[in-house]
PDB file of N, CA and C in Angstrom:
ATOM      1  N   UNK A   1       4.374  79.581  -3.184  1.00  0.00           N
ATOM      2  CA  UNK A   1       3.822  78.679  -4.154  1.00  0.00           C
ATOM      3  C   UNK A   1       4.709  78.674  -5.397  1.00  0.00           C
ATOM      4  N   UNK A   2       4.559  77.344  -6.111  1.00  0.00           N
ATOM      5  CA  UNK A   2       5.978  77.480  -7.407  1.00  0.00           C
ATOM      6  C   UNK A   2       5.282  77.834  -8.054  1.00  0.00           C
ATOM      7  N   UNK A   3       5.794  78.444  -9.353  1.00  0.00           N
ATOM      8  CA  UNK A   3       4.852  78.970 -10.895  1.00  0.00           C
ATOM      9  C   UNK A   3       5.272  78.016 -12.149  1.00  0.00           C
ATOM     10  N   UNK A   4       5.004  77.708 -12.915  1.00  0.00           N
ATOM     11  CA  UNK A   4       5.019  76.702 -13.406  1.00  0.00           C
ATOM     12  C   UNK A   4       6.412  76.459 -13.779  1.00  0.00           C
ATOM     13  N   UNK A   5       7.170  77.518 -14.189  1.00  0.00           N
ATOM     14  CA  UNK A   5       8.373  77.113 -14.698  1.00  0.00           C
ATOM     15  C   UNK A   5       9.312  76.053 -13.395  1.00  0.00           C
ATOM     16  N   UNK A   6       8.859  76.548 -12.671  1.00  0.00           N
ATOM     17  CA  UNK A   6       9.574  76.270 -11.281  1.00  0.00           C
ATOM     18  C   UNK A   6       8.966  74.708 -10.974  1.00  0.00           C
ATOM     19  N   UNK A   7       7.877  74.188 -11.213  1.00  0.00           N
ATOM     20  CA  UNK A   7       7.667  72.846 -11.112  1.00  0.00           C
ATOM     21  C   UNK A   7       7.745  71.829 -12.500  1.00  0.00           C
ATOM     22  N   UNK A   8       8.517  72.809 -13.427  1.00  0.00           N
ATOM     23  CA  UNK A   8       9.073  71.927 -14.530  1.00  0.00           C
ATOM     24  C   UNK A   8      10.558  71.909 -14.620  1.00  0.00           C
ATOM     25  N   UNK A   9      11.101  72.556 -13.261  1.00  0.00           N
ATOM     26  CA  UNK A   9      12.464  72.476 -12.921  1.00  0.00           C
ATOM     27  C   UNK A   9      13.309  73.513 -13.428  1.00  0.00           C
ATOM     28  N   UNK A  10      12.767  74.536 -13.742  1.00  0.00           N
ATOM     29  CA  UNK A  10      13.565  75.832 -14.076  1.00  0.00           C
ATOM     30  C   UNK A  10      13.297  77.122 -13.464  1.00  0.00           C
ATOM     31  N   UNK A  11      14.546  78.038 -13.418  1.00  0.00           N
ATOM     32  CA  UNK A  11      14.286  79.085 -12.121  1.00  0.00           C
ATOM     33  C   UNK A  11      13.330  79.947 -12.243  1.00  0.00           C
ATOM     34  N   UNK A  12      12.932  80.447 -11.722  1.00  0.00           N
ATOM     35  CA  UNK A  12      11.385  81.187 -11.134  1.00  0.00           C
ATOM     36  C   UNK A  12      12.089  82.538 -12.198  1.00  0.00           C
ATOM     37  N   UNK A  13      13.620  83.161 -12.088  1.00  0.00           N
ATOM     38  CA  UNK A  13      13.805  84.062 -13.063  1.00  0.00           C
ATOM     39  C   UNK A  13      14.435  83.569 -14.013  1.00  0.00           C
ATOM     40  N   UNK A  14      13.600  82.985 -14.368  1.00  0.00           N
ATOM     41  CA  UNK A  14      13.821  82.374 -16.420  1.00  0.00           C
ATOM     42  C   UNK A  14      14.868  83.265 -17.091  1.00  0.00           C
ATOM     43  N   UNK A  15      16.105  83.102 -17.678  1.00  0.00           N
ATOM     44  CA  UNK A  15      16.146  83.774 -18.623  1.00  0.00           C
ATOM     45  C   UNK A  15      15.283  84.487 -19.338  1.00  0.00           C
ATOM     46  N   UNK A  16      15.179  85.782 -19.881  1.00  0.00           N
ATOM     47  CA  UNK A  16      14.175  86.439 -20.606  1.00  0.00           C
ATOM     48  C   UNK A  16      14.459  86.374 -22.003  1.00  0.00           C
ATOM     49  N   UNK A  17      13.357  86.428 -23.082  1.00  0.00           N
ATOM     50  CA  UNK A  17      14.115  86.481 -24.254  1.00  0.00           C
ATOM     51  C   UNK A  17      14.122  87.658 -24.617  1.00  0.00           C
ATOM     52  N   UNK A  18      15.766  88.071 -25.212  1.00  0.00           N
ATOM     53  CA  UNK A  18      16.311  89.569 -25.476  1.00  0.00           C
ATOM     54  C   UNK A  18      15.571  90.464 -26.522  1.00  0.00           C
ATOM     55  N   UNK A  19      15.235  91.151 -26.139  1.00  0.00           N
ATOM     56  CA  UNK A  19      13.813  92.418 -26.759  1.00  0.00           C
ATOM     57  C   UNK A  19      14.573  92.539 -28.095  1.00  0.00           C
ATOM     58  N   UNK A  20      16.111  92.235 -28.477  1.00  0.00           N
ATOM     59  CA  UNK A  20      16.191  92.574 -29.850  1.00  0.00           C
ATOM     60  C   UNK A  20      15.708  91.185 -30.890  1.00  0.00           C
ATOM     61  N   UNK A  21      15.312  90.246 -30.396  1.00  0.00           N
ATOM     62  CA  UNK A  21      14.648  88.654 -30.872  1.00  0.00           C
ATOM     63  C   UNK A  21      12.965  89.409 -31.152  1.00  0.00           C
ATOM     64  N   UNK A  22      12.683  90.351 -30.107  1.00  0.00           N
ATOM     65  CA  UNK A  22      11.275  90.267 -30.543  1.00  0.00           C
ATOM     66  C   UNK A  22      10.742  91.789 -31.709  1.00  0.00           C
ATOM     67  N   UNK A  23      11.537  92.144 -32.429  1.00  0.00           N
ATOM     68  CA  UNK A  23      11.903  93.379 -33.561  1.00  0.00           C
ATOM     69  C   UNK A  23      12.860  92.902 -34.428  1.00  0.00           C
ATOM     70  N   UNK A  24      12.249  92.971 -35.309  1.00  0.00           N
ATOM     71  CA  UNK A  24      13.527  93.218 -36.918  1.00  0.00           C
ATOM     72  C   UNK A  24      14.018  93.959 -36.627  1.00  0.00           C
ATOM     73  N   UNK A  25      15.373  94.119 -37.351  1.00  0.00           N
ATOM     74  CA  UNK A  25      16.510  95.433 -37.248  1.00  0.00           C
ATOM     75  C   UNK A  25      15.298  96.357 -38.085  1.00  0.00           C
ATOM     76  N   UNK A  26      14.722  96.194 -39.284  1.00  0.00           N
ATOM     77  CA  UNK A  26      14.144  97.246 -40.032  1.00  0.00           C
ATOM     78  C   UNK A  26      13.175  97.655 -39.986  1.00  0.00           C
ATOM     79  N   UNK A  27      12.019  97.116 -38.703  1.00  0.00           N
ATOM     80  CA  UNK A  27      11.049  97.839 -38.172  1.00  0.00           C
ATOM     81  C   UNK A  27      11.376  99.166 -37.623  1.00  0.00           C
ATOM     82  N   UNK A  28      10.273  99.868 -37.387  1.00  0.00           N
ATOM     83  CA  UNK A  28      10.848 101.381 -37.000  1.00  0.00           C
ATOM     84  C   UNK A  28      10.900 101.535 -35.482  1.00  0.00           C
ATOM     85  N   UNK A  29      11.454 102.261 -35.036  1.00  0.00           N
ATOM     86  CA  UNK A  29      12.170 102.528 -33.783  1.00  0.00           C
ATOM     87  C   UNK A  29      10.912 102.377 -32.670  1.00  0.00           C
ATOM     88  N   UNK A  30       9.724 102.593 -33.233  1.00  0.00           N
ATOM     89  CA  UNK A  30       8.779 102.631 -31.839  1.00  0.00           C
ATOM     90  C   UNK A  30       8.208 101.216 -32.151  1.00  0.00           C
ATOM     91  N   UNK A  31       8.812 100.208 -32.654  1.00  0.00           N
ATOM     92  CA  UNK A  31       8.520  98.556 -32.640  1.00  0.00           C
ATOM     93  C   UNK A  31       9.331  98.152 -31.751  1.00  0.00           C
ATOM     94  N   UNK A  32      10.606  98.678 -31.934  1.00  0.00           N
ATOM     95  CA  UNK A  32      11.861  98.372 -30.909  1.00  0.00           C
ATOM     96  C   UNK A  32      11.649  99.053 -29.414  1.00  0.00           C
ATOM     97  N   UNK A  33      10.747 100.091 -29.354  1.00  0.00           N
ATOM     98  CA  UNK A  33      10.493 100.508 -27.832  1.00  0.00           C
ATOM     99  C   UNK A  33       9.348  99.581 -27.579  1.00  0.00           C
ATOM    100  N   UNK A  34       8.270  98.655 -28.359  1.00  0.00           N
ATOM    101  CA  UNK A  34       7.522  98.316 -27.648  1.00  0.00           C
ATOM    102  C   UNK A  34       8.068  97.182 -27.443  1.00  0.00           C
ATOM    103  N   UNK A  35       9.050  96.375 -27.758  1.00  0.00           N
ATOM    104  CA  UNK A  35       9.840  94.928 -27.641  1.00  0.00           C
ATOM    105  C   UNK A  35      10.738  95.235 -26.297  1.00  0.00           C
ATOM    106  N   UNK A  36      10.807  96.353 -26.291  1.00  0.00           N
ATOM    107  CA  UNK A  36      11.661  97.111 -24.890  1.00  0.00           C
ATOM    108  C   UNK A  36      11.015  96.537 -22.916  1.00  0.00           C
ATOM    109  N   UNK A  37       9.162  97.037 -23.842  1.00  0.00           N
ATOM    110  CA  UNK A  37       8.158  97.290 -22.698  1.00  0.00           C
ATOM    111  C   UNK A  37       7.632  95.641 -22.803  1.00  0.00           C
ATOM    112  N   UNK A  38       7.902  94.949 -23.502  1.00  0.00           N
ATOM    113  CA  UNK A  38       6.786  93.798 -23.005  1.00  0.00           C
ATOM    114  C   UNK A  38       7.123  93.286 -21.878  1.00  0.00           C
ATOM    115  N   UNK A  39       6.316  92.546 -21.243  1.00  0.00           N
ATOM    116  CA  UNK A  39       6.590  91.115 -20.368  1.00  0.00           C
ATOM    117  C   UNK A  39       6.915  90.014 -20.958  1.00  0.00           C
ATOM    118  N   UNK A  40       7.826  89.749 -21.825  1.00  0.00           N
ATOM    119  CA  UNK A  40       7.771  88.405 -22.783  1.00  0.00           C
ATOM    120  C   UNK A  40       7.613  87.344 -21.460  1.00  0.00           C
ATOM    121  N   UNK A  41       8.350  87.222 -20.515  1.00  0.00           N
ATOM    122  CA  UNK A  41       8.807  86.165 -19.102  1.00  0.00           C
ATOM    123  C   UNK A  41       6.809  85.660 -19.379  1.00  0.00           C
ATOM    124  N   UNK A  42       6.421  86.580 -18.856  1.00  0.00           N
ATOM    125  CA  UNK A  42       4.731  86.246 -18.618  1.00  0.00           C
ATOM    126  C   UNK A  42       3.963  85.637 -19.479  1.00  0.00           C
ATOM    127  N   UNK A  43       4.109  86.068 -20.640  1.00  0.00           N
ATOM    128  CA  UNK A  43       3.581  85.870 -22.002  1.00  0.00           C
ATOM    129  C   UNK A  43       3.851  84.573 -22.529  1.00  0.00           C
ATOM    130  N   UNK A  44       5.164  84.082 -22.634  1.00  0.00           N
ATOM    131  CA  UNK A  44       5.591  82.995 -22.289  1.00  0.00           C
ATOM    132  C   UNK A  44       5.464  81.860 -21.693  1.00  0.00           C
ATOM    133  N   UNK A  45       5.284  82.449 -20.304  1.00  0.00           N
ATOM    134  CA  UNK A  45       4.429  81.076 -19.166  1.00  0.00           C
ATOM    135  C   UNK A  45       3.027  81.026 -19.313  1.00  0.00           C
ATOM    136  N   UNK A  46       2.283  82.226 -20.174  1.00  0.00           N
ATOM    137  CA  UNK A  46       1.526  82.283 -20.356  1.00  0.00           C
ATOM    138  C   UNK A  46       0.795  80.977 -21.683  1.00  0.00           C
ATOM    139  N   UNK A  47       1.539  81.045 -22.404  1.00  0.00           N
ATOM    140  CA  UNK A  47       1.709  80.300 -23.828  1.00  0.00           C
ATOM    141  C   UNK A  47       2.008  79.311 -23.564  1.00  0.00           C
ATOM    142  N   UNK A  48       2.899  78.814 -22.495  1.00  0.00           N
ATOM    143  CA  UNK A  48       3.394  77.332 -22.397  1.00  0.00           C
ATOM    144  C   UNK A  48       2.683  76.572 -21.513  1.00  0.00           C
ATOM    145  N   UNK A  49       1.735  77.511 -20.703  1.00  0.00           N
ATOM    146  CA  UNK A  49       0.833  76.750 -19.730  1.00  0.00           C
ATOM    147  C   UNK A  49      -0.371  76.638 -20.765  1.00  0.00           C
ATOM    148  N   UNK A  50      -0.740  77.331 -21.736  1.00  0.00           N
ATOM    149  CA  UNK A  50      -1.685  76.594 -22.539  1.00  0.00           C
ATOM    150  C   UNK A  50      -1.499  75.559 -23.566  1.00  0.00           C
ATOM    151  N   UNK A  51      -0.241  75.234 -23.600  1.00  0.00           N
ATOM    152  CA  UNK A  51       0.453  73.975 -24.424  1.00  0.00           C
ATOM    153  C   UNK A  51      -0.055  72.748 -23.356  1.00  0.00           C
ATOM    154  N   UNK A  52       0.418  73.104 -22.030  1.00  0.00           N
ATOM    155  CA  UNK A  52       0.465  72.006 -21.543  1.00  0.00           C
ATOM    156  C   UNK A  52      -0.498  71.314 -20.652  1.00  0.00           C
ATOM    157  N   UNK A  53      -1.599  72.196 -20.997  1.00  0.00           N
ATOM    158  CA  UNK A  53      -3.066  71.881 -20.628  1.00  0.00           C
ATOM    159  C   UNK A  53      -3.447  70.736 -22.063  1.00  0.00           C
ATOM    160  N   UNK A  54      -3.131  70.601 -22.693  1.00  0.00           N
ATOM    161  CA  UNK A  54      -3.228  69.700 -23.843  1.00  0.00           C
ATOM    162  C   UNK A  54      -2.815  68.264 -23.579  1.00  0.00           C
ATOM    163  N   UNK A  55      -2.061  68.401 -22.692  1.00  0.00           N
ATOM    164  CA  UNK A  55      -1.183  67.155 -22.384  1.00  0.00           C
ATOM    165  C   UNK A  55      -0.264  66.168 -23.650  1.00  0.00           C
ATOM    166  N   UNK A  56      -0.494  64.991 -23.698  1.00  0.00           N
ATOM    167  CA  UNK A  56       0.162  64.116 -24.165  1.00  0.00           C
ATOM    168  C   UNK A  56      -0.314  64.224 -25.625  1.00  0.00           C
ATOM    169  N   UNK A  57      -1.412  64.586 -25.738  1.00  0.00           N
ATOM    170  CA  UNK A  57      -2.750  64.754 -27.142  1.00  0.00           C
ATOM    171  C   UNK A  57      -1.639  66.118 -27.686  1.00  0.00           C
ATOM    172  N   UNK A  58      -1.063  67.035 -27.342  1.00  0.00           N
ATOM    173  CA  UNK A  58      -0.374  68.056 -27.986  1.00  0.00           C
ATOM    174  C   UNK A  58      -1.538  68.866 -28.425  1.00  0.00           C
ATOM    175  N   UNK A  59      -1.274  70.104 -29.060  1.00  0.00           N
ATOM    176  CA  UNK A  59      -1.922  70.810 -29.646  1.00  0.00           C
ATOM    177  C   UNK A  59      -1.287  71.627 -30.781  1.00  0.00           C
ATOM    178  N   UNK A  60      -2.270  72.509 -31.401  1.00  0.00           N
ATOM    179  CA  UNK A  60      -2.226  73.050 -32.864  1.00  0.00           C
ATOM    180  C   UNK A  60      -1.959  74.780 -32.048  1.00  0.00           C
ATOM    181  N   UNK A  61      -1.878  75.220 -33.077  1.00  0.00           N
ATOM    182  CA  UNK A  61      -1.626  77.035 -32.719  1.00  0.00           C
ATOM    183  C   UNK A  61      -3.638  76.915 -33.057  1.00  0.00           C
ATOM    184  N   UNK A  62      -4.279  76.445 -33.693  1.00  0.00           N
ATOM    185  CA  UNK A  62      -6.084  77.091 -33.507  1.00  0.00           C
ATOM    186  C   UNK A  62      -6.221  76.603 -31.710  1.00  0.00           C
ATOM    187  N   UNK A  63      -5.805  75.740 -31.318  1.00  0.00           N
ATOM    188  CA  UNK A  63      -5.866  74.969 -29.626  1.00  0.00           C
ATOM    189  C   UNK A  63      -5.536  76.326 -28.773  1.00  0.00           C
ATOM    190  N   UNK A  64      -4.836  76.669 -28.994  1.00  0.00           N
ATOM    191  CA  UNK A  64      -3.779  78.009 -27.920  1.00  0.00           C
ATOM    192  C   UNK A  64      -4.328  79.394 -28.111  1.00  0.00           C
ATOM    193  N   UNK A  65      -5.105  79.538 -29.595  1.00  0.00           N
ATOM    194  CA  UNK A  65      -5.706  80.740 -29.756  1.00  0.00           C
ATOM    195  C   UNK A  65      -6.813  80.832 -29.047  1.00  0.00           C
ATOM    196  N   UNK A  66      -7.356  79.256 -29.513  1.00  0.00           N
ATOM    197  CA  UNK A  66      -8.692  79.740 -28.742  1.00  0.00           C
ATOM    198  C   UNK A  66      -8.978  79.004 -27.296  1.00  0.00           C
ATOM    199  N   UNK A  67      -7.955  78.998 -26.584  1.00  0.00           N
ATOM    200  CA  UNK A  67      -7.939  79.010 -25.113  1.00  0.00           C
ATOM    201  C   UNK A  67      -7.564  79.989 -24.455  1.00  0.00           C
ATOM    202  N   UNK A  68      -6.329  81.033 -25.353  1.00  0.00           N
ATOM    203  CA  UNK A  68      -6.413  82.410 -24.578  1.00  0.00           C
ATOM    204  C   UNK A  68      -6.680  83.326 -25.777  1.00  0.00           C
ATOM    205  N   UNK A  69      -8.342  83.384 -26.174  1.00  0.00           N
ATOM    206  CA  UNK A  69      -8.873  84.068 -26.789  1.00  0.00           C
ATOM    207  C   UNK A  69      -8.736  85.396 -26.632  1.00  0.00           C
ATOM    208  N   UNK A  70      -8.555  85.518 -25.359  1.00  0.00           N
ATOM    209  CA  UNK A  70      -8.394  86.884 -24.734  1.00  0.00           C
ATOM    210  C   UNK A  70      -7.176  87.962 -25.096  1.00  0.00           C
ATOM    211  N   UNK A  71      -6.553  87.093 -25.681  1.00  0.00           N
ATOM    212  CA  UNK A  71      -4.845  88.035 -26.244  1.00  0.00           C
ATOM    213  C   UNK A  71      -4.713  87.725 -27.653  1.00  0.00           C
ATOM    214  N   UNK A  72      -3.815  88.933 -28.547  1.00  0.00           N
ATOM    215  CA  UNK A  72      -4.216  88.982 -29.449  1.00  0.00           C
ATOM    216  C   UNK A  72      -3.488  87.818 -30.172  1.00  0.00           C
ATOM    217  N   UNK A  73      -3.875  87.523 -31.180  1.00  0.00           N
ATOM    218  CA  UNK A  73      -3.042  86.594 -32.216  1.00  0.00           C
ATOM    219  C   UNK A  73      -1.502  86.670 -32.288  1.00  0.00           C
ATOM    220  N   UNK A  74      -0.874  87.891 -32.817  1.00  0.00           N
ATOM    221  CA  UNK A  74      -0.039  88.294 -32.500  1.00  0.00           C
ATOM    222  C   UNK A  74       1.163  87.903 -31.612  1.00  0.00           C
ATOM    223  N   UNK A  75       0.535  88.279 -29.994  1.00  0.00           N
ATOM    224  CA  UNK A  75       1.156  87.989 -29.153  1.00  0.00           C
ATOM    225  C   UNK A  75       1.345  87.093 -28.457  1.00  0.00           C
ATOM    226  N   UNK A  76       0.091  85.736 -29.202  1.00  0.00           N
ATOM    227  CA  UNK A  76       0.854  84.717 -28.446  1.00  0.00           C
ATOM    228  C   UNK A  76       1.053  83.582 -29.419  1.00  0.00           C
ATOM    229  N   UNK A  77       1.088  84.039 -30.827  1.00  0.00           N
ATOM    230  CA  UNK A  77       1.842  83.412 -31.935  1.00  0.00           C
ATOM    231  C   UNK A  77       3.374  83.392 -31.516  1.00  0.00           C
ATOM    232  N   UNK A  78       3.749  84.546 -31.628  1.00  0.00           N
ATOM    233  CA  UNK A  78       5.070  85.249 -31.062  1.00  0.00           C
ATOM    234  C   UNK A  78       6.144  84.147 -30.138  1.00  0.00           C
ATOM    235  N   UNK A  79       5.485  83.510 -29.397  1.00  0.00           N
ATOM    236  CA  UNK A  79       5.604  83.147 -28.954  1.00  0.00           C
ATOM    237  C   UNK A  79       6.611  81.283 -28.378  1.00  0.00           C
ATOM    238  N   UNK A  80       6.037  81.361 -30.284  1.00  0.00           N
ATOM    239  CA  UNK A  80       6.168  79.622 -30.374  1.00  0.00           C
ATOM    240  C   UNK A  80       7.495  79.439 -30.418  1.00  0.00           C
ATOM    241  N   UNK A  81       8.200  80.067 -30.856  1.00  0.00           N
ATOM    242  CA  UNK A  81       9.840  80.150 -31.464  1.00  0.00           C
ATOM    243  C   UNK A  81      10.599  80.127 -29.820  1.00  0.00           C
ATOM    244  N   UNK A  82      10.882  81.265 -29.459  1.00  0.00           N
ATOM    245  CA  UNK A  82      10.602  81.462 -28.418  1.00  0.00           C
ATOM    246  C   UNK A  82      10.779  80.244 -27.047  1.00  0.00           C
ATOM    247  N   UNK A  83       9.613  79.546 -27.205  1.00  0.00           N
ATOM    248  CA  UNK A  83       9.884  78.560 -26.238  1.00  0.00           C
ATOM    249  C   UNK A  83      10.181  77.188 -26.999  1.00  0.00           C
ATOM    250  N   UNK A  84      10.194  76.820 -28.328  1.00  0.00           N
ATOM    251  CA  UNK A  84      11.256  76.090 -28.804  1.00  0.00           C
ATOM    252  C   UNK A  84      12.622  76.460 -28.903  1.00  0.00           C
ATOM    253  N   UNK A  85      13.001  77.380 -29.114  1.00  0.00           N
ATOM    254  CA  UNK A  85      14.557  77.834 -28.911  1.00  0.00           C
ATOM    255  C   UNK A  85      14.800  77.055 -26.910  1.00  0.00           C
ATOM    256  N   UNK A  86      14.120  77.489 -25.800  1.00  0.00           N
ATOM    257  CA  UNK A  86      14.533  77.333 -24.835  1.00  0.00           C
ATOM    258  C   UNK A  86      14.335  75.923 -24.438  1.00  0.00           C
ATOM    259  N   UNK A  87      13.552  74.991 -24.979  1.00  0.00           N
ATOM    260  CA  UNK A  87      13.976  73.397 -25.375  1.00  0.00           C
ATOM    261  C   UNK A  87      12.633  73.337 -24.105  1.00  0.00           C
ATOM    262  N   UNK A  88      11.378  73.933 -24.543  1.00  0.00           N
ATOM    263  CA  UNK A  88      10.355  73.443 -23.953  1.00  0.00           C
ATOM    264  C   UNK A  88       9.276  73.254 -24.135  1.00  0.00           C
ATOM    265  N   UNK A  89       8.967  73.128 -25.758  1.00  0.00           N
ATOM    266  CA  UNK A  89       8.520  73.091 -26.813  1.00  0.00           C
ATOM    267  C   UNK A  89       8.543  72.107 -27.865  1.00  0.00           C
ATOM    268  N   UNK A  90       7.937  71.179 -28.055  1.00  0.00           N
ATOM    269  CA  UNK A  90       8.449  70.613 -28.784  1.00  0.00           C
ATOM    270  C   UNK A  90       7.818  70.322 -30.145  1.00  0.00           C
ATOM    271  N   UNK A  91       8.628  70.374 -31.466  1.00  0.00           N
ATOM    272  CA  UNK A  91       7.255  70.093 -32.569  1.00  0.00           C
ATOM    273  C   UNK A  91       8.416  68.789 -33.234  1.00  0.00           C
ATOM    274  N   UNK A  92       7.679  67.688 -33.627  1.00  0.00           N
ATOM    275  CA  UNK A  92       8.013  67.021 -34.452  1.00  0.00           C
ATOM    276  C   UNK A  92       8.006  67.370 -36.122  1.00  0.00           C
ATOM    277  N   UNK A  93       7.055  67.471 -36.267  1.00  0.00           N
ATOM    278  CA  UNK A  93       6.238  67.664 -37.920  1.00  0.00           C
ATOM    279  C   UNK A  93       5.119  67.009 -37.820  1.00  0.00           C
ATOM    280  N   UNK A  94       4.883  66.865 -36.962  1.00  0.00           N
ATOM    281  CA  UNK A  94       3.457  65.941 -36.945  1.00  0.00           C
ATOM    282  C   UNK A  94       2.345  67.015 -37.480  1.00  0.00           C
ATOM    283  N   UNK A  95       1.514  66.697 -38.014  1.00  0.00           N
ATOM    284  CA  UNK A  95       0.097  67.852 -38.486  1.00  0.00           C
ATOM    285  C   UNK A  95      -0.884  67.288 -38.290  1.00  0.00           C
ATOM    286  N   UNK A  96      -1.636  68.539 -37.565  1.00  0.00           N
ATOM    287  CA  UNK A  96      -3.652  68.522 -37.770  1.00  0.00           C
ATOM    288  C   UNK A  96      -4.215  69.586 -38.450  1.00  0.00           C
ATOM    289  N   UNK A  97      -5.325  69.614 -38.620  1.00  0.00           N
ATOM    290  CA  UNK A  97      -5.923  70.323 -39.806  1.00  0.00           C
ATOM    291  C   UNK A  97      -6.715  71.207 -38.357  1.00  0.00           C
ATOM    292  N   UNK A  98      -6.477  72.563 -39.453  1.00  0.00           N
ATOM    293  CA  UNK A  98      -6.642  73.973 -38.323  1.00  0.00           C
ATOM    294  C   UNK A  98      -8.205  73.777 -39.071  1.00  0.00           C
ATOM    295  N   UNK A  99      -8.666  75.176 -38.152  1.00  0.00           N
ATOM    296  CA  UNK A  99     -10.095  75.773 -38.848  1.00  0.00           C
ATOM    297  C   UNK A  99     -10.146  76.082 -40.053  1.00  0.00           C
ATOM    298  N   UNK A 100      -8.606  76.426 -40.224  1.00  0.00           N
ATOM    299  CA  UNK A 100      -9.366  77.058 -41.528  1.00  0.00           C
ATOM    300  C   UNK A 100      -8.734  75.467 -42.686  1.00  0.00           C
ATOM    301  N   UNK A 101      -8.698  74.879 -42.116  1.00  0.00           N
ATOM    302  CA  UNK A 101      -9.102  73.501 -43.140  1.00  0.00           C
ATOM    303  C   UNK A 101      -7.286  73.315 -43.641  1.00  0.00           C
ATOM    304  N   UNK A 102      -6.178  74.077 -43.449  1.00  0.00           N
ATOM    305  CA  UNK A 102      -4.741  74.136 -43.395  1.00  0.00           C
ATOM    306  C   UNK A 102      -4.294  72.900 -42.205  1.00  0.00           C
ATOM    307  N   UNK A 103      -2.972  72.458 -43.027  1.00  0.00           N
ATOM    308  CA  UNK A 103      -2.418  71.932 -41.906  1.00  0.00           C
ATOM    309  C   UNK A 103      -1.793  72.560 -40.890  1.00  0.00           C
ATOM    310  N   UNK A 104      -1.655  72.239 -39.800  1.00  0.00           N
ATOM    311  CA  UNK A 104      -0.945  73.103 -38.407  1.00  0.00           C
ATOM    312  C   UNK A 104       0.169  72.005 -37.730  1.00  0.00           C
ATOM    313  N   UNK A 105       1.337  72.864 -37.290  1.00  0.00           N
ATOM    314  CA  UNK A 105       1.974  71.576 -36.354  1.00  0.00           C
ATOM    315  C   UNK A 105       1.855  71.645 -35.084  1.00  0.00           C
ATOM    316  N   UNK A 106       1.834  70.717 -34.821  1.00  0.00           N
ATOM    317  CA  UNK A 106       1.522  69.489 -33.080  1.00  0.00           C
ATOM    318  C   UNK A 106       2.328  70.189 -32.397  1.00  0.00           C
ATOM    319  N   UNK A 107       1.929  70.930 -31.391  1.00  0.00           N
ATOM    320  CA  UNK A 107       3.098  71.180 -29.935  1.00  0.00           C
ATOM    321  C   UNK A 107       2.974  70.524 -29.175  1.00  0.00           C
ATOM    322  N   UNK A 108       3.970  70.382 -28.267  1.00  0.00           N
ATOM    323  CA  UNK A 108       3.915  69.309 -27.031  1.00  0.00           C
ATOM    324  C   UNK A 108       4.935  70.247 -26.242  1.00  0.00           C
ATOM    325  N   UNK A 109       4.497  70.406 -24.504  1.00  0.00           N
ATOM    326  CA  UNK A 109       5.232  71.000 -23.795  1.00  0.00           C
ATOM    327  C   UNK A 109       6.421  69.866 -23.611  1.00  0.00           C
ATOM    328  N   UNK A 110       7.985  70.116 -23.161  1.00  0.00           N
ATOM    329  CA  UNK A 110       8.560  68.898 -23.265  1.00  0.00           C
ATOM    330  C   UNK A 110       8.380  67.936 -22.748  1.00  0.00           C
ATOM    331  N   UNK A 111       8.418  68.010 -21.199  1.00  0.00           N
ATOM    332  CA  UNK A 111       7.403  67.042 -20.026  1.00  0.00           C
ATOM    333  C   UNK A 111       6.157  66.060 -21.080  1.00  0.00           C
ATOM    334  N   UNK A 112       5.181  66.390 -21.860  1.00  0.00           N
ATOM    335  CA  UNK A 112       4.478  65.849 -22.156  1.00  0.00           C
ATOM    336  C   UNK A 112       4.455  65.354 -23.565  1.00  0.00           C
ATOM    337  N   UNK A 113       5.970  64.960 -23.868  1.00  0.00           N
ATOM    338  CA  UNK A 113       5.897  64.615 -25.236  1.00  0.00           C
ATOM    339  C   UNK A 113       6.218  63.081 -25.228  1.00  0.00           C
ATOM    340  N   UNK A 114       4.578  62.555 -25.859  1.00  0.00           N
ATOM    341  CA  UNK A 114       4.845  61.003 -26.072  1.00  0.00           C
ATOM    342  C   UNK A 114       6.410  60.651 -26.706  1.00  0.00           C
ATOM    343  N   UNK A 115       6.594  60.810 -27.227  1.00  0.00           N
ATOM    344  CA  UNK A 115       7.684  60.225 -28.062  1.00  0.00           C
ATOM    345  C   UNK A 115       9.264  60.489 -28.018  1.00  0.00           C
ATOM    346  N   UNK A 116       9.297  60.226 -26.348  1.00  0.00           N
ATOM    347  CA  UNK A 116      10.318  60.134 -25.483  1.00  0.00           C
ATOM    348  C   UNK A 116      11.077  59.205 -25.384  1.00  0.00           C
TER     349      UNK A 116
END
């Protein structure tokens, strides 16, 4: 069966993003062992399959939190850079107004970005 990256046309072993992207140089050494241990690959497909359950409508970072409520803020904030650097992500500047009454910007997985 394909996994998602693989039916958006990219290889099943994704490039990973390099554990020194996910630590400052000046965090302390056991930040840099836990950037060592993650699954970013997962976390990732994890984050981009809840972008793209949004479809064409895009979504806000409050959309993604609270669809995988289940993980922390943190880790799938982390995230956004990440899969805009790998060009599958996309933000214009477009804004919606989060919960907490702030503006937020619009993601769109690339596949599903109107403004193609």
């Amino acid at each position: 069966m394909k996994d998602l990256f693989e039916t958006m046309g990219l290889p099943k072993a994704d490039v990973p993003t390099p554990a020194y992207k996910l630590a400052r140089t000046q965090d302390p050494a056991t930040s840099h062992d836990a950037a060592d241990k993650l699954d970013v690959s997962k976390m990732e497909r994890l984050v981009l399959s809840a972008i793209i359950y949004f479809g064409q409508d895009g979504c806000i970072s409050d959309d993604v939190l609270n669809l995988l409520s289940h993980q922390r803020y943190s880790t799938v904030t982390a995230r956004y850079k990440q899969l805009k650097e790998k060009d599958l992500v996309i933000v214009d500047g477009t804004k919606r107004k989060g919960s907490s009454g702030r503006q937020q910007l619009v993601m769109w997985s690339k596949d599903n970005y109107p403004n193609v």
